[in-house]
PDB file of N, CA and C in Angstrom:
ATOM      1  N   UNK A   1     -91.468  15.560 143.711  1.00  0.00           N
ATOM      2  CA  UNK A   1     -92.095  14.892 142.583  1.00  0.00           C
ATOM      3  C   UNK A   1     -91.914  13.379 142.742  1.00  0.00           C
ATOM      4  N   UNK A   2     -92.873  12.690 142.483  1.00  0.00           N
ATOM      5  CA  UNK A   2     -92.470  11.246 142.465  1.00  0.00           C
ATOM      6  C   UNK A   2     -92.894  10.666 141.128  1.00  0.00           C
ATOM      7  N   UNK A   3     -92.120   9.621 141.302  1.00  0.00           N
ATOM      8  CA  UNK A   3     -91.404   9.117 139.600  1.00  0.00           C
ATOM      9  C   UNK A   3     -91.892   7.708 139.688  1.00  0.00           C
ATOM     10  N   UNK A   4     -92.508   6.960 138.942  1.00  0.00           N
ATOM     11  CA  UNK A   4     -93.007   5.569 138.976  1.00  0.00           C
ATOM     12  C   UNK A   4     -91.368   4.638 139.156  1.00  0.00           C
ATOM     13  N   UNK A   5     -91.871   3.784 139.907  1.00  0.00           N
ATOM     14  CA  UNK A   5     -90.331   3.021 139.930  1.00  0.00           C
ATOM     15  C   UNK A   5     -90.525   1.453 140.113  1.00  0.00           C
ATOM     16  N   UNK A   6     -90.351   0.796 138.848  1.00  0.00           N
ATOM     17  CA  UNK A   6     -90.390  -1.112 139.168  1.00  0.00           C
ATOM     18  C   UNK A   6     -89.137  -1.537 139.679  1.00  0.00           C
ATOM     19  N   UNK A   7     -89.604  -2.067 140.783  1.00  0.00           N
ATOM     20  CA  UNK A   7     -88.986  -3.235 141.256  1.00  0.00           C
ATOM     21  C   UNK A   7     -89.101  -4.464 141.052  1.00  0.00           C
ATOM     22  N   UNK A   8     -90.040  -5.017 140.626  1.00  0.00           N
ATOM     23  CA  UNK A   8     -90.759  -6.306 140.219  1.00  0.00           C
ATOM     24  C   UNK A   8     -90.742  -6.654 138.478  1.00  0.00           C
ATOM     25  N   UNK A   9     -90.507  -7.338 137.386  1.00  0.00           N
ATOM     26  CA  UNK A   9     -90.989  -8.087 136.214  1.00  0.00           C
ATOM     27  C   UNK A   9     -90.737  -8.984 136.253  1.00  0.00           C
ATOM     28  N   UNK A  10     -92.084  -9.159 135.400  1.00  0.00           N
ATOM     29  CA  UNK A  10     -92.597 -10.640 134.885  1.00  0.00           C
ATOM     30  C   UNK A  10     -92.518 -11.248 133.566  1.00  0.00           C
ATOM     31  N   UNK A  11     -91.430 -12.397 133.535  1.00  0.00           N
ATOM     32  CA  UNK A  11     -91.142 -12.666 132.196  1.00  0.00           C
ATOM     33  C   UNK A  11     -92.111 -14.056 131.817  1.00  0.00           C
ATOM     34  N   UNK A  12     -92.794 -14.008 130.874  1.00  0.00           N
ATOM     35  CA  UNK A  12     -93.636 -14.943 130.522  1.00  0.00           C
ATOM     36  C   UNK A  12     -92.978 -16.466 130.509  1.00  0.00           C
ATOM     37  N   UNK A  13     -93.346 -17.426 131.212  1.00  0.00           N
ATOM     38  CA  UNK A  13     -92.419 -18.809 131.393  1.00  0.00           C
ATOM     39  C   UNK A  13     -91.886 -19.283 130.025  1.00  0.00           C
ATOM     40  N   UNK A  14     -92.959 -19.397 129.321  1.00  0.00           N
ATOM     41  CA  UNK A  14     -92.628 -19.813 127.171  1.00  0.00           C
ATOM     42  C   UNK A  14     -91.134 -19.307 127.296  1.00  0.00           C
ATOM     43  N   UNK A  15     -91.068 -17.916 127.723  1.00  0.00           N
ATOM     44  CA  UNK A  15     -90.039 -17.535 127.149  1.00  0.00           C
ATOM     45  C   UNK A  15     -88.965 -17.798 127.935  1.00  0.00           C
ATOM     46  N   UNK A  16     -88.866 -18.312 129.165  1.00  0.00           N
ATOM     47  CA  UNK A  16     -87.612 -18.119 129.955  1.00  0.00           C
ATOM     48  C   UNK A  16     -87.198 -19.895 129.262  1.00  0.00           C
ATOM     49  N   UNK A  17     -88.443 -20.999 129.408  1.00  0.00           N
ATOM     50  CA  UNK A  17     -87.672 -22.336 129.211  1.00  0.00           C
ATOM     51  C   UNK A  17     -87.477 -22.256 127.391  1.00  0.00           C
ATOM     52  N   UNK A  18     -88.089 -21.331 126.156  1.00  0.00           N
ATOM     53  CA  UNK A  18     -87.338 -21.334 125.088  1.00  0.00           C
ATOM     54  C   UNK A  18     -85.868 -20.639 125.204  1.00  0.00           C
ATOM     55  N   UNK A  19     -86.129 -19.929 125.777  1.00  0.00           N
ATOM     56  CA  UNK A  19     -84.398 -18.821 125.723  1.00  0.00           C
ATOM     57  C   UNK A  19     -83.222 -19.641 126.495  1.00  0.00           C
ATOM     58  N   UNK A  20     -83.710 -20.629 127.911  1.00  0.00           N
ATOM     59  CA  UNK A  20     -82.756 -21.239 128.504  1.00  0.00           C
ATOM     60  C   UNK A  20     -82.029 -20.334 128.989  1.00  0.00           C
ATOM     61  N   UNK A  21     -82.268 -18.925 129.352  1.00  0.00           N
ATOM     62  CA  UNK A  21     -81.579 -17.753 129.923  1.00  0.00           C
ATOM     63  C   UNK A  21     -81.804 -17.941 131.289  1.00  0.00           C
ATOM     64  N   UNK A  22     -81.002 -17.949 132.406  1.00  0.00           N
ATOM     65  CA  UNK A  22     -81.163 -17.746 134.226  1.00  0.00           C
ATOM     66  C   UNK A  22     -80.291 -16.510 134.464  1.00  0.00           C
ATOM     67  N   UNK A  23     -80.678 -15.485 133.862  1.00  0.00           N
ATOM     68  CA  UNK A  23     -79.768 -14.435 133.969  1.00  0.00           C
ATOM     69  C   UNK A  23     -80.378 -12.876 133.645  1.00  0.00           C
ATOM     70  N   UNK A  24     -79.635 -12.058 133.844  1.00  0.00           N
ATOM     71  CA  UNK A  24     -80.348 -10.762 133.679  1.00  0.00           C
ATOM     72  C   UNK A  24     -80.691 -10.206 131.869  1.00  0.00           C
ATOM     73  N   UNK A  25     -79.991 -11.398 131.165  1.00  0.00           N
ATOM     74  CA  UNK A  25     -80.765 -11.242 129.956  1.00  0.00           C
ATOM     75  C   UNK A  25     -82.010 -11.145 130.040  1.00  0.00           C
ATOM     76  N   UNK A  26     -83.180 -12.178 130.484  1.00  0.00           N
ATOM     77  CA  UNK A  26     -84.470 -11.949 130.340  1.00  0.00           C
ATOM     78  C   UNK A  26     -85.172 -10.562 130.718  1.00  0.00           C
ATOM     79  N   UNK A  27     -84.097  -9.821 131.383  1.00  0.00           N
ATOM     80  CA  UNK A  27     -84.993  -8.286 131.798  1.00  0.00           C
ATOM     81  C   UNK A  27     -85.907  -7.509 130.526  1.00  0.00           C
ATOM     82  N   UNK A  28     -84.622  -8.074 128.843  1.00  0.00           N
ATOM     83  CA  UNK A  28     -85.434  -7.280 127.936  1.00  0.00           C
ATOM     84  C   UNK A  28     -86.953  -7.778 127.477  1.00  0.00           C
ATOM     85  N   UNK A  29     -87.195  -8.913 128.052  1.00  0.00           N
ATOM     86  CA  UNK A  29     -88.554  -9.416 127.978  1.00  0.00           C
ATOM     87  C   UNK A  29     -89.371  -9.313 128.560  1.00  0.00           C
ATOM     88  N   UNK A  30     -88.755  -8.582 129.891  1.00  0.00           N
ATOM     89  CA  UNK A  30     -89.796  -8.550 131.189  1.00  0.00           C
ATOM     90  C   UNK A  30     -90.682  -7.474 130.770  1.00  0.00           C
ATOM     91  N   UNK A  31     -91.864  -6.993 131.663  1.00  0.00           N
ATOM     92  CA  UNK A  31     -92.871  -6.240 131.666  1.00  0.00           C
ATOM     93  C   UNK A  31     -93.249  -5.960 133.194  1.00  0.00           C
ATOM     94  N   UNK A  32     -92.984  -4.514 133.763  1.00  0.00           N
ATOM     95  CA  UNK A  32     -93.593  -4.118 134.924  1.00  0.00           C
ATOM     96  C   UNK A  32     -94.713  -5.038 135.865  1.00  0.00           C
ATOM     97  N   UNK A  33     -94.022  -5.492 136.729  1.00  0.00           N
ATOM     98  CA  UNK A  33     -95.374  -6.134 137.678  1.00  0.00           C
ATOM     99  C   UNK A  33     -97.146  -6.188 137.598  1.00  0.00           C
ATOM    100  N   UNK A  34     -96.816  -4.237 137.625  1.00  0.00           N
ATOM    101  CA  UNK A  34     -98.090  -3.478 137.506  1.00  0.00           C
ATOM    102  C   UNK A  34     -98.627  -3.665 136.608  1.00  0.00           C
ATOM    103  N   UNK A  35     -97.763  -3.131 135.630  1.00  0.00           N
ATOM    104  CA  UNK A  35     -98.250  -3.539 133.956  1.00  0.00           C
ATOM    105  C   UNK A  35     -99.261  -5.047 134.091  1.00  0.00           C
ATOM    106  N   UNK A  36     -98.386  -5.808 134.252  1.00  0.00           N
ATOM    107  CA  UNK A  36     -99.156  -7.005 134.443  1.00  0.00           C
ATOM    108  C   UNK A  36    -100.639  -7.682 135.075  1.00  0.00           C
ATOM    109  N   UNK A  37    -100.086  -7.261 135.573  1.00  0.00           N
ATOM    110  CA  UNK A  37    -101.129  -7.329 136.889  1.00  0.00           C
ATOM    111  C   UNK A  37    -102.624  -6.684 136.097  1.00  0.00           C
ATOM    112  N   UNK A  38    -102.495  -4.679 136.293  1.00  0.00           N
ATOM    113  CA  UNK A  38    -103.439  -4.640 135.599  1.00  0.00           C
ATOM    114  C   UNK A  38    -104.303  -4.977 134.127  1.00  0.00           C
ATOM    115  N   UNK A  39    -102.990  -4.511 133.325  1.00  0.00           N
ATOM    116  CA  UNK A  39    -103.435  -4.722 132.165  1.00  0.00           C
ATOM    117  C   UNK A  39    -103.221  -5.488 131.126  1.00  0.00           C
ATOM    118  N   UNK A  40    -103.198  -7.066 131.683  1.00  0.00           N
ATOM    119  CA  UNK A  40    -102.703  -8.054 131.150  1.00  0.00           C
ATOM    120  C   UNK A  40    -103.632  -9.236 131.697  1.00  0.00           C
ATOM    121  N   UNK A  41    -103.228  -9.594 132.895  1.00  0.00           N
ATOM    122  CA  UNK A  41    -104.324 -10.603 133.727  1.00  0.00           C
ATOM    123  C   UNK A  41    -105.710 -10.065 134.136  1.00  0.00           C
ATOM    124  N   UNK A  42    -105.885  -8.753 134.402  1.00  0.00           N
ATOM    125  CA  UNK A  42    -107.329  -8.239 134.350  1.00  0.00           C
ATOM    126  C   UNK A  42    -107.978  -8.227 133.273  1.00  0.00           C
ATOM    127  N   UNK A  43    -107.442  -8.245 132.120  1.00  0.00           N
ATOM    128  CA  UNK A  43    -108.291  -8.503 130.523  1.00  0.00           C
ATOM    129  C   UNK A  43    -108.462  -9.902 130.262  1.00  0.00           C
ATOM    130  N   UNK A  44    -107.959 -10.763 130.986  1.00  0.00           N
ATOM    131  CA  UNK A  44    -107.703 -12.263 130.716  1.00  0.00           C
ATOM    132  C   UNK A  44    -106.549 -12.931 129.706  1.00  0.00           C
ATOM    133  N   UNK A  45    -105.696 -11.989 129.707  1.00  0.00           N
ATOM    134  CA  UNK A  45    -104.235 -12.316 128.331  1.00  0.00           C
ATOM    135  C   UNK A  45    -103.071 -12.959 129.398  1.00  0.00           C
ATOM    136  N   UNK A  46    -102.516 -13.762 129.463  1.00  0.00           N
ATOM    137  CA  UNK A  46    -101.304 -14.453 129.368  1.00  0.00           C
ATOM    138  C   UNK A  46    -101.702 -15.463 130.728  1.00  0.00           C
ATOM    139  N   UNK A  47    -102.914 -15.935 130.662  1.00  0.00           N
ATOM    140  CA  UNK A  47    -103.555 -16.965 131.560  1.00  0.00           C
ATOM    141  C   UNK A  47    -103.841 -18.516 131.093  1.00  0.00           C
ATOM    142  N   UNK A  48    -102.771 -18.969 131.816  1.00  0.00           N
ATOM    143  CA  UNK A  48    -102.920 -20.484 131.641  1.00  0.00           C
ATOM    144  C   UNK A  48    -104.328 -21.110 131.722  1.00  0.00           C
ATOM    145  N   UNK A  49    -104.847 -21.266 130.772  1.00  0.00           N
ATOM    146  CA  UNK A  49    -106.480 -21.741 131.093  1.00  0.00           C
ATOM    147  C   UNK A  49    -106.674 -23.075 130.174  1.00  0.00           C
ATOM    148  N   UNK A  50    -105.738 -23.475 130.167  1.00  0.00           N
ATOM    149  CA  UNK A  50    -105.777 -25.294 129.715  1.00  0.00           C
ATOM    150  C   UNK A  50    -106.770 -25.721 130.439  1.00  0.00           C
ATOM    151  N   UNK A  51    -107.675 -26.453 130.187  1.00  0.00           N
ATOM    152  CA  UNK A  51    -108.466 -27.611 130.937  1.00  0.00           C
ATOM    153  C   UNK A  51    -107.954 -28.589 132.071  1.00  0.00           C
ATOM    154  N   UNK A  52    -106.731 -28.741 131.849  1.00  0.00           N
ATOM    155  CA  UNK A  52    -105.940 -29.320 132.360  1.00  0.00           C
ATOM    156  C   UNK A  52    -105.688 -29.088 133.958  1.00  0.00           C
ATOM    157  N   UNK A  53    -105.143 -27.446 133.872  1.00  0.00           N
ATOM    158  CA  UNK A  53    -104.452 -26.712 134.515  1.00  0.00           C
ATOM    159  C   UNK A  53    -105.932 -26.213 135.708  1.00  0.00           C
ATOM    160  N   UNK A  54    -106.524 -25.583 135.028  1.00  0.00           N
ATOM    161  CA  UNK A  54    -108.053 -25.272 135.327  1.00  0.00           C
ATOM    162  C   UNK A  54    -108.807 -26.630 136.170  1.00  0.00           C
ATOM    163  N   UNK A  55    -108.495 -27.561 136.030  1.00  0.00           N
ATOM    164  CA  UNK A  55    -109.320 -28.747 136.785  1.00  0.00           C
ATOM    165  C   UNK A  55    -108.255 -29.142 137.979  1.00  0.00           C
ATOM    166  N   UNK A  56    -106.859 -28.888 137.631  1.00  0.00           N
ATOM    167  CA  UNK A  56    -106.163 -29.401 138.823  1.00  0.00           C
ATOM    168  C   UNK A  56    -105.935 -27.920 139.711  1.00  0.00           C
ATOM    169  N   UNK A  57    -106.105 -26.784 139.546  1.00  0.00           N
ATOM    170  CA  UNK A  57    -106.849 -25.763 140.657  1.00  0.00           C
ATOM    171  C   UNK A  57    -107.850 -26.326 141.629  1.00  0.00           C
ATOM    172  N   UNK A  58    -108.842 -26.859 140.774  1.00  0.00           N
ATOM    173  CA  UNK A  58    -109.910 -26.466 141.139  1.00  0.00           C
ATOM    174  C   UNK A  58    -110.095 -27.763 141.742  1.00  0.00           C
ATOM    175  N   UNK A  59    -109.362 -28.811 141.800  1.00  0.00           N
ATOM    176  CA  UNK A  59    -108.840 -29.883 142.803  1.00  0.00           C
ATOM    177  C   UNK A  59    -109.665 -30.988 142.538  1.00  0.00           C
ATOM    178  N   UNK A  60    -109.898 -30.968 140.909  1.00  0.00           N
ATOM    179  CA  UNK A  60    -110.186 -32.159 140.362  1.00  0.00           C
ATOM    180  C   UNK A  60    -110.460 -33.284 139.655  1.00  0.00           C
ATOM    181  N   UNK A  61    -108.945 -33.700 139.409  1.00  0.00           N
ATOM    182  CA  UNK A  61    -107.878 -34.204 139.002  1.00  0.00           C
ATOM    183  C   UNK A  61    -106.800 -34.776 140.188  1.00  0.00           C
ATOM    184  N   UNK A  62    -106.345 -35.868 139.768  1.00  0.00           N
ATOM    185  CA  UNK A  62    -105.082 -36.213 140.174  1.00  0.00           C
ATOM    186  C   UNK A  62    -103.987 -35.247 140.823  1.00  0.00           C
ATOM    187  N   UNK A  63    -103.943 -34.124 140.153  1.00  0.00           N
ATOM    188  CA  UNK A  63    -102.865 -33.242 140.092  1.00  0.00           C
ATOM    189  C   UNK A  63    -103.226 -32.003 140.945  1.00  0.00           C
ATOM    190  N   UNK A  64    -104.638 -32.152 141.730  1.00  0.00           N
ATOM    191  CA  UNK A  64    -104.979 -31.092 142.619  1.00  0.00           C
ATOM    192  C   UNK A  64    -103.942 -30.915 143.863  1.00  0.00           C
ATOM    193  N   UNK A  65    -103.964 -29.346 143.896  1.00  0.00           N
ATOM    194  CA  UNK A  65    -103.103 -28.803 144.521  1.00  0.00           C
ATOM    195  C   UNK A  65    -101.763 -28.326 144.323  1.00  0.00           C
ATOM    196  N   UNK A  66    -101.873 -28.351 143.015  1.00  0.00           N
ATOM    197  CA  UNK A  66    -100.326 -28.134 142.120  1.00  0.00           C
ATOM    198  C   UNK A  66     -99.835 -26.610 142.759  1.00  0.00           C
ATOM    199  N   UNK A  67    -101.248 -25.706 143.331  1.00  0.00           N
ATOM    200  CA  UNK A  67    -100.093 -24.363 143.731  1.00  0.00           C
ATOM    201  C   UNK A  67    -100.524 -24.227 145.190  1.00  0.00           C
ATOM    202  N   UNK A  68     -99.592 -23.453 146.222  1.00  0.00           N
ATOM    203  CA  UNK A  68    -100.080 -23.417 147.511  1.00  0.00           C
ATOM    204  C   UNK A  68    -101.350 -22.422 147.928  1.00  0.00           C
ATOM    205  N   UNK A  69    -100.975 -21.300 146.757  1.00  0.00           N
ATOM    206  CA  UNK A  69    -101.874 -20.287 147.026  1.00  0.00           C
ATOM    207  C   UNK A  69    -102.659 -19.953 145.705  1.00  0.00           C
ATOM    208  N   UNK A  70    -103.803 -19.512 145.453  1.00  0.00           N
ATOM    209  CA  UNK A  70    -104.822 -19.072 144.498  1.00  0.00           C
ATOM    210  C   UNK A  70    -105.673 -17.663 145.234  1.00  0.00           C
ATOM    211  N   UNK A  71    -105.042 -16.418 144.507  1.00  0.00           N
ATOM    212  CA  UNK A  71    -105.905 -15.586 144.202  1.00  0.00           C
ATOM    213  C   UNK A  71    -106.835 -15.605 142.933  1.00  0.00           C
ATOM    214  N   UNK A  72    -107.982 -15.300 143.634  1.00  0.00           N
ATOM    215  CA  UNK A  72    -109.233 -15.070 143.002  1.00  0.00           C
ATOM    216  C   UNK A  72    -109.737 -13.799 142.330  1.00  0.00           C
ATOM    217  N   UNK A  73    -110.039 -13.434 141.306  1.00  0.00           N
ATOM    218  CA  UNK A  73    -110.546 -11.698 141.026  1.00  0.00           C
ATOM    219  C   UNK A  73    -111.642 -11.586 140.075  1.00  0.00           C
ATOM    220  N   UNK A  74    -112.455 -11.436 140.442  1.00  0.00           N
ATOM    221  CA  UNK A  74    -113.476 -11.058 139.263  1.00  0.00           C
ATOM    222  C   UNK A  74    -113.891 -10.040 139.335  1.00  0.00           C
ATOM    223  N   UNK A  75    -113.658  -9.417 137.453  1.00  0.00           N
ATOM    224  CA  UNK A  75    -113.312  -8.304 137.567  1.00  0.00           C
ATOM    225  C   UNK A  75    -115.197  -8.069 136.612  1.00  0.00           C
ATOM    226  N   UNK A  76    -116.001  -7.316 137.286  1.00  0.00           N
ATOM    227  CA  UNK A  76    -117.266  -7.296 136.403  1.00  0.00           C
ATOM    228  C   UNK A  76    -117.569  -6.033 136.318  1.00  0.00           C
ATOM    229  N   UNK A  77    -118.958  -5.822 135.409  1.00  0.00           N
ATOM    230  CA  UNK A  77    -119.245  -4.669 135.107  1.00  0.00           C
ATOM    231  C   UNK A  77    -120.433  -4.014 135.868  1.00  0.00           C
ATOM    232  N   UNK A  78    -120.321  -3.673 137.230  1.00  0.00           N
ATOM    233  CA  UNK A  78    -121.682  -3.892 138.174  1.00  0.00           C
ATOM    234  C   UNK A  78    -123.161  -2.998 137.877  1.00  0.00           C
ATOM    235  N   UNK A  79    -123.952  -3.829 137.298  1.00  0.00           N
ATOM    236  CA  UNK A  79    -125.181  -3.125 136.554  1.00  0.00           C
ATOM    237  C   UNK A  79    -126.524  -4.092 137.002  1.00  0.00           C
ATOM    238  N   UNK A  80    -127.148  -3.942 136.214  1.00  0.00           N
ATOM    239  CA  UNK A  80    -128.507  -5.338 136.865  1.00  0.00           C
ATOM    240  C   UNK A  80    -128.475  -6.422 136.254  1.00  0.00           C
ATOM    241  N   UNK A  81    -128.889  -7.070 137.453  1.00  0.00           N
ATOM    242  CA  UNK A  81    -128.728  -8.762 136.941  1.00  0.00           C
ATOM    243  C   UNK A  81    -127.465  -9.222 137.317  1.00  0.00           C
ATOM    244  N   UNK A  82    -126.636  -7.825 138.310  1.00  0.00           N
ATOM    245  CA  UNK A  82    -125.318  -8.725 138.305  1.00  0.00           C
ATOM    246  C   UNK A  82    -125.249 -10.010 139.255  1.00  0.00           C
ATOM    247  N   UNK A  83    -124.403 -10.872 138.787  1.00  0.00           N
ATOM    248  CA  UNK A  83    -124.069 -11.559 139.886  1.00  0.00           C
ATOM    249  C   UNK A  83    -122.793 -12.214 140.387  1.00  0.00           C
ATOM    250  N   UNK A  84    -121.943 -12.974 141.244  1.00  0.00           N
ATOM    251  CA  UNK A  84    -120.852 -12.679 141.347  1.00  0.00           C
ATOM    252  C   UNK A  84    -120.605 -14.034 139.971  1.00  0.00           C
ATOM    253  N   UNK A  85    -119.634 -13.634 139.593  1.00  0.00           N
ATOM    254  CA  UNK A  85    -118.931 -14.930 138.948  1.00  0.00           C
ATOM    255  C   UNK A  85    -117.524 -15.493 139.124  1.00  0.00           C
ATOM    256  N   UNK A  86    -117.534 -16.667 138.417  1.00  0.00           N
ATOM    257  CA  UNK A  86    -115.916 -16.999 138.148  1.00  0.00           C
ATOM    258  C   UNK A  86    -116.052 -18.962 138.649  1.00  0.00           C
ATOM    259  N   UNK A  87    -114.987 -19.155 138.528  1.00  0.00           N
ATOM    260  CA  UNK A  87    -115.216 -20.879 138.533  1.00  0.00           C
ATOM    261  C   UNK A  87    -115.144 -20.698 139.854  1.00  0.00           C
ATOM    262  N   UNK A  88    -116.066 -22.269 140.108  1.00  0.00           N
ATOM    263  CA  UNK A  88    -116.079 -22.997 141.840  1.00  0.00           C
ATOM    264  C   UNK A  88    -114.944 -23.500 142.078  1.00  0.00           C
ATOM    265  N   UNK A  89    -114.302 -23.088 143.325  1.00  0.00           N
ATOM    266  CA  UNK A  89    -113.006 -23.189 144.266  1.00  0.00           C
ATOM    267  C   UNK A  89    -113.357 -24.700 145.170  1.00  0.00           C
ATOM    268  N   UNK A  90    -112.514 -25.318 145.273  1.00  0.00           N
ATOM    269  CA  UNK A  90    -112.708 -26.540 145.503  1.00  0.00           C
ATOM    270  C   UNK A  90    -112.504 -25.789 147.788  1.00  0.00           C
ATOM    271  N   UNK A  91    -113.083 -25.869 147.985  1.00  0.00           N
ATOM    272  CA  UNK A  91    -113.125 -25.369 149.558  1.00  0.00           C
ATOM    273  C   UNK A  91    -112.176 -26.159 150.390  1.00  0.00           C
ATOM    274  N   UNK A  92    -111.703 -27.237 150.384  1.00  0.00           N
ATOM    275  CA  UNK A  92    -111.402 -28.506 151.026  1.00  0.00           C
ATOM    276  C   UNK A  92    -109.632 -28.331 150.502  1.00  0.00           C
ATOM    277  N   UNK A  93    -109.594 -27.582 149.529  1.00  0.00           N
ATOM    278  CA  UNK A  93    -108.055 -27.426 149.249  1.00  0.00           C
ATOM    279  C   UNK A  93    -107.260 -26.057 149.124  1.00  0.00           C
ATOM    280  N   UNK A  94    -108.425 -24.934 149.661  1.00  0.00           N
ATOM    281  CA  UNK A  94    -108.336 -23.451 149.498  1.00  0.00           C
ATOM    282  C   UNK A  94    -109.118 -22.993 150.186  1.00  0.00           C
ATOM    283  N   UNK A  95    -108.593 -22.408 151.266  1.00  0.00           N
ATOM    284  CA  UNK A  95    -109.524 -21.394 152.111  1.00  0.00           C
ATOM    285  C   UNK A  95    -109.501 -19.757 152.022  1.00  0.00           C
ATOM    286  N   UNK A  96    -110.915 -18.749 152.571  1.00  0.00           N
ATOM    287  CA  UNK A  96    -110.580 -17.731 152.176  1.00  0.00           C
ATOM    288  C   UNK A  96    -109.418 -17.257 153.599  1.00  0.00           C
ATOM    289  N   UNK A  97    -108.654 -16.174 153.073  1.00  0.00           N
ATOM    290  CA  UNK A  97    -108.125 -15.140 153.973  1.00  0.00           C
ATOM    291  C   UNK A  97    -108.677 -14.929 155.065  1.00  0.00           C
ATOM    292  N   UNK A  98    -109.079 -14.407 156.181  1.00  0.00           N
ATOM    293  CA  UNK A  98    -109.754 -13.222 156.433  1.00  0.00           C
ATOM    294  C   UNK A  98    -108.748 -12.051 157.219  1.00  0.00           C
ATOM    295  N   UNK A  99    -109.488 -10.827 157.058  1.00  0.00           N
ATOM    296  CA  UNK A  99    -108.485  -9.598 157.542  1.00  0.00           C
ATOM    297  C   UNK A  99    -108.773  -9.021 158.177  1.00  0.00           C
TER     298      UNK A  99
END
């Protein structure tokens, strides 16, 4: 039988710099990787989407390049008329993978 098993949580930042905790206290705040992953950032909930934050991604602003890496996901509903979406990636400061 196999049994779901986390190795990974994710404690929301708000809460680690209000609590001032660096310790295994924050575990009771954490939430499964997975959890996350799917059903949290795939609905669009606990996403930094300041204007701010969003323009220095997207490398333009002063502050472009603030992270090394950017995954991309758009998650759509594929029917007619689809087409791909999601904001323009600045190319010159993010390249794709390939595999």
């Amino acid at each position: 039988m196999i049994k779901p098993v986390t190795n990974a949580l994710v404690v929301d930042s708000d809460i680690i710099v209000e609590s001032g905790k660096k310790d295994l206290g924050l575990y009771k705040y954490g939430v499964p990787l997975s959890h996350q992953i799917a059903l949290r950032y795939l609905q669009g909930l606990d996403l930094d989407i300041r204007p701010s934050v969003v323009d220095a991604v997207k490398g333009k602003d002063e502050a472009s390049g603030i992270c090394s890496y950017l995954l991309r996901v758009v998650v759509s509903h594929l029917g007619e008329g689809y087409e791909e979406a999601g904001p323009e990636i600045n190319t010159q400061l993010y390249s794709e993978i390939e595999s």
